[in-house]
Protein backbone atom coordinates (compact mmCIF):
# COMPACT_ATOMS: atom_id res chain seq x y z
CA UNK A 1 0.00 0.00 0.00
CA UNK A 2 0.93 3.83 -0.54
CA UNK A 3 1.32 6.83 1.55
CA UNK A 4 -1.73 8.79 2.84
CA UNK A 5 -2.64 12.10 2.39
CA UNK A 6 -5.14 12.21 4.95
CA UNK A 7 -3.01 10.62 7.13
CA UNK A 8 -0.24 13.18 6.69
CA UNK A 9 -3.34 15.61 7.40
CA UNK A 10 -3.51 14.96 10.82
CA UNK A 11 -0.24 13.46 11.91
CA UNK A 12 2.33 16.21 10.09
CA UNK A 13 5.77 14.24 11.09
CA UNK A 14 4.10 11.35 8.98
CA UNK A 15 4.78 13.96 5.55
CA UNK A 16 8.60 14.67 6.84
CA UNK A 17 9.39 10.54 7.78
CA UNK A 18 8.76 7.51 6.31
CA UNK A 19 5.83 5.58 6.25
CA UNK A 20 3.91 2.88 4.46
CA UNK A 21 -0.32 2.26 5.11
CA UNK A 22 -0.11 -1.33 5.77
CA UNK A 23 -3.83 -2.44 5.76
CA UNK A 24 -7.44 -0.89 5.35
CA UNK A 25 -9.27 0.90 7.84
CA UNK A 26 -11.04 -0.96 10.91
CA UNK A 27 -13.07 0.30 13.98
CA UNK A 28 -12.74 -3.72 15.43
CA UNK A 29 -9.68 -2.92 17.59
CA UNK A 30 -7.64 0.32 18.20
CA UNK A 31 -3.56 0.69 18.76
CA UNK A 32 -3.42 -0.53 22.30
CA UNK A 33 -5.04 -3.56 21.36
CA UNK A 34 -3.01 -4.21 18.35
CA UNK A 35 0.24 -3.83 20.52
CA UNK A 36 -1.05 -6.79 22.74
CA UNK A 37 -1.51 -8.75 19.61
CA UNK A 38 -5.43 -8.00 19.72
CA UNK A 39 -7.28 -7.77 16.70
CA UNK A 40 -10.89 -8.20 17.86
CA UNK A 41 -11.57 -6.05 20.83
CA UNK A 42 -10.83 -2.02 21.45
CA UNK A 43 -9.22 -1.74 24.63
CA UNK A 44 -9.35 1.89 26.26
CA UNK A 45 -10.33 1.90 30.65
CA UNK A 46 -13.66 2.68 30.56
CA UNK A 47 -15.98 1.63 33.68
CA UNK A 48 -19.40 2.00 31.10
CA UNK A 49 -17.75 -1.73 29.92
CA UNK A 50 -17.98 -0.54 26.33
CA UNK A 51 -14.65 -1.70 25.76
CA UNK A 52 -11.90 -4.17 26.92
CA UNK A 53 -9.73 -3.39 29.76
CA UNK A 54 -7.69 -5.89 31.74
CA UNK A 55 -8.87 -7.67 34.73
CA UNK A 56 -6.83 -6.18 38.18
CA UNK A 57 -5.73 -3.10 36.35
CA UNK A 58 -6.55 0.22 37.60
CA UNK A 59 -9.88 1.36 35.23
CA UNK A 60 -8.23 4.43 34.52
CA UNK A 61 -6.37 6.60 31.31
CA UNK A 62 -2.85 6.85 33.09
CA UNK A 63 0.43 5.52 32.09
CA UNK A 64 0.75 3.76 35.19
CA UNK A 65 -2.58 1.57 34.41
CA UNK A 66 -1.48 1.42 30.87
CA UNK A 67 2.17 -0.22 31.70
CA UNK A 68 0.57 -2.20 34.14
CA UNK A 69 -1.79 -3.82 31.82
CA UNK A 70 1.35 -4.36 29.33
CA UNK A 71 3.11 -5.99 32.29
CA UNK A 72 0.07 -8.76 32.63
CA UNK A 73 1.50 -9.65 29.08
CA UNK A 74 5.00 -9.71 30.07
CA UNK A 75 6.52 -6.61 29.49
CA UNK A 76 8.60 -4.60 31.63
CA UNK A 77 9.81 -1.20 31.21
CA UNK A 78 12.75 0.12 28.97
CA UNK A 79 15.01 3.26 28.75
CA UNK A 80 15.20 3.06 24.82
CA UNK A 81 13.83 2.45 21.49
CA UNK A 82 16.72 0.94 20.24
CA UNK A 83 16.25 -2.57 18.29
CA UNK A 84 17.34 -5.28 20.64
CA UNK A 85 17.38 -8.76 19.34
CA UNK A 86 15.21 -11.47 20.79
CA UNK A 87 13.23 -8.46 22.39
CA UNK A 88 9.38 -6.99 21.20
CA UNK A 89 9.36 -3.03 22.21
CA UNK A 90 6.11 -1.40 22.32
CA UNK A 91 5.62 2.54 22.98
CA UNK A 92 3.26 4.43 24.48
CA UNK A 93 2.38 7.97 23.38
CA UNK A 94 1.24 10.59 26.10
CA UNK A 95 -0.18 14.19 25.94
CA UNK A 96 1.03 16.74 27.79
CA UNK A 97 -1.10 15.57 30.83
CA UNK A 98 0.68 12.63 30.63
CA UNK A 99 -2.41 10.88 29.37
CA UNK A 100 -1.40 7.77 27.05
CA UNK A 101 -3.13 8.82 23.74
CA UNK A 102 -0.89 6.30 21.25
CA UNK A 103 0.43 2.96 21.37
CA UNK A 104 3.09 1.23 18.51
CA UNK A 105 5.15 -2.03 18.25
CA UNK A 106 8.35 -2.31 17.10
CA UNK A 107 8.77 -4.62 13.74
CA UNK A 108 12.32 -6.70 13.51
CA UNK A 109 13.26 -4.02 10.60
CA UNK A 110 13.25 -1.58 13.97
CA UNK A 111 10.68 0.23 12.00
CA UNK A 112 7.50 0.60 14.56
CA UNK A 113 3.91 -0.79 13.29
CA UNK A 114 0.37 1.29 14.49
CA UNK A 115 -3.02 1.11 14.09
CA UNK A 116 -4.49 4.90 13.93
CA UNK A 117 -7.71 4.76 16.09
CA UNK A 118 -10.83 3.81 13.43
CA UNK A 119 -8.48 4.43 10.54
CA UNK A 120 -5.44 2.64 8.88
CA UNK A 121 -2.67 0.58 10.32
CA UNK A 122 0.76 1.72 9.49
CA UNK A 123 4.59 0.96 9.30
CA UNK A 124 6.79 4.04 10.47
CA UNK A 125 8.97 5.71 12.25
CA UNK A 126 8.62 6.27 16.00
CA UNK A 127 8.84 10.21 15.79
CA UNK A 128 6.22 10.26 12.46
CA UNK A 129 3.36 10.13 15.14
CA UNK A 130 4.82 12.59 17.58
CA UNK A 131 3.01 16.12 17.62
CA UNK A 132 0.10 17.65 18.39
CA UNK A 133 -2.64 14.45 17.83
CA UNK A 134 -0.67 11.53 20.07
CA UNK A 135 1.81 13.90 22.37
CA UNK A 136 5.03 12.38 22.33
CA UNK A 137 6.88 8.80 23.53
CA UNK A 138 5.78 8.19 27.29
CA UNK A 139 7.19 4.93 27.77
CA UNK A 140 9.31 2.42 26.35
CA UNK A 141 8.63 -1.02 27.11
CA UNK A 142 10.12 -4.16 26.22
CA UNK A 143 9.44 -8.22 26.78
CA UNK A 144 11.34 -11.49 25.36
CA UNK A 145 10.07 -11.70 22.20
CA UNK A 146 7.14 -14.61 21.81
CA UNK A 147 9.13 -17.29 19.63
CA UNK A 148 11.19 -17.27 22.18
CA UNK A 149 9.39 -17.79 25.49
């Protein structure tokens, strides 16, 4: 697939880095689900149960609750983006209220893969979301990668 317009539209860095749309749009799961490897439920802390949010976490839109639900999956936190063999790196976006608004996994090209909310998933780089719409990188975090455990 091609580069998006619209995409560059409301996530500027996209227009100045590289990036590739990598499938059509969905509303069946958002970014923090498709970090976990979930491609059938939208997960976002809401206590109205509209959505998925992980048993024993904290119902609540903080990075704390956010890396603790990550941890459930085996992740612990990181002090770097950097590609580390035999490692999966997620990272979580925040506002400036620290509020996670973003969340993208790192692909073994070191290239990072997102979904954008209802829209498009994409292959980019890390800083092409940064800005104004998803804040910038909160948190780093980092498990054994799954062929491996």
């Amino acid at each position: 697939m091609e580069k998006a317009i619209h995409l560059e539209l409301r996530y500027p860095n996209l227009a100045i880095t590289e990036y590739t749309v990598t499938s059509p749009k969905s509303q069946e799961y958002n970014c923090f689900a498709w970090v976990a490897g979930d491609q059938e439920r939208w997960w976002q802390p809401t206590p109205e149960d509209e959505f998925y949010w992980v048993p024993g976490v904290p119902m609540e839109e903080s990075l704390s609750a956010y890396i603790q639900a990550y941890q459930t999956l085996g992740y612990v936190t990181c002090d770097n983006a950097i590609l580390e063999i035999g490692y999966e790196k997620i990272a979580l976006y925040v506002n400036d209220e620290g509020v996670p608004t973003h969340a993208a996994k790192q692909l073994l090209t070191g290239k990072w893969s997102s979904k954008l909310g209802w829209l498009e998933d994409i292959e980019h780089e890390l800083e092409g979301l940064t800005g104004e719409k998803y804040g910038k990188i909160g948190q780093i975090l980092k498990r054994i990668n799954s062929i491996q455990r």
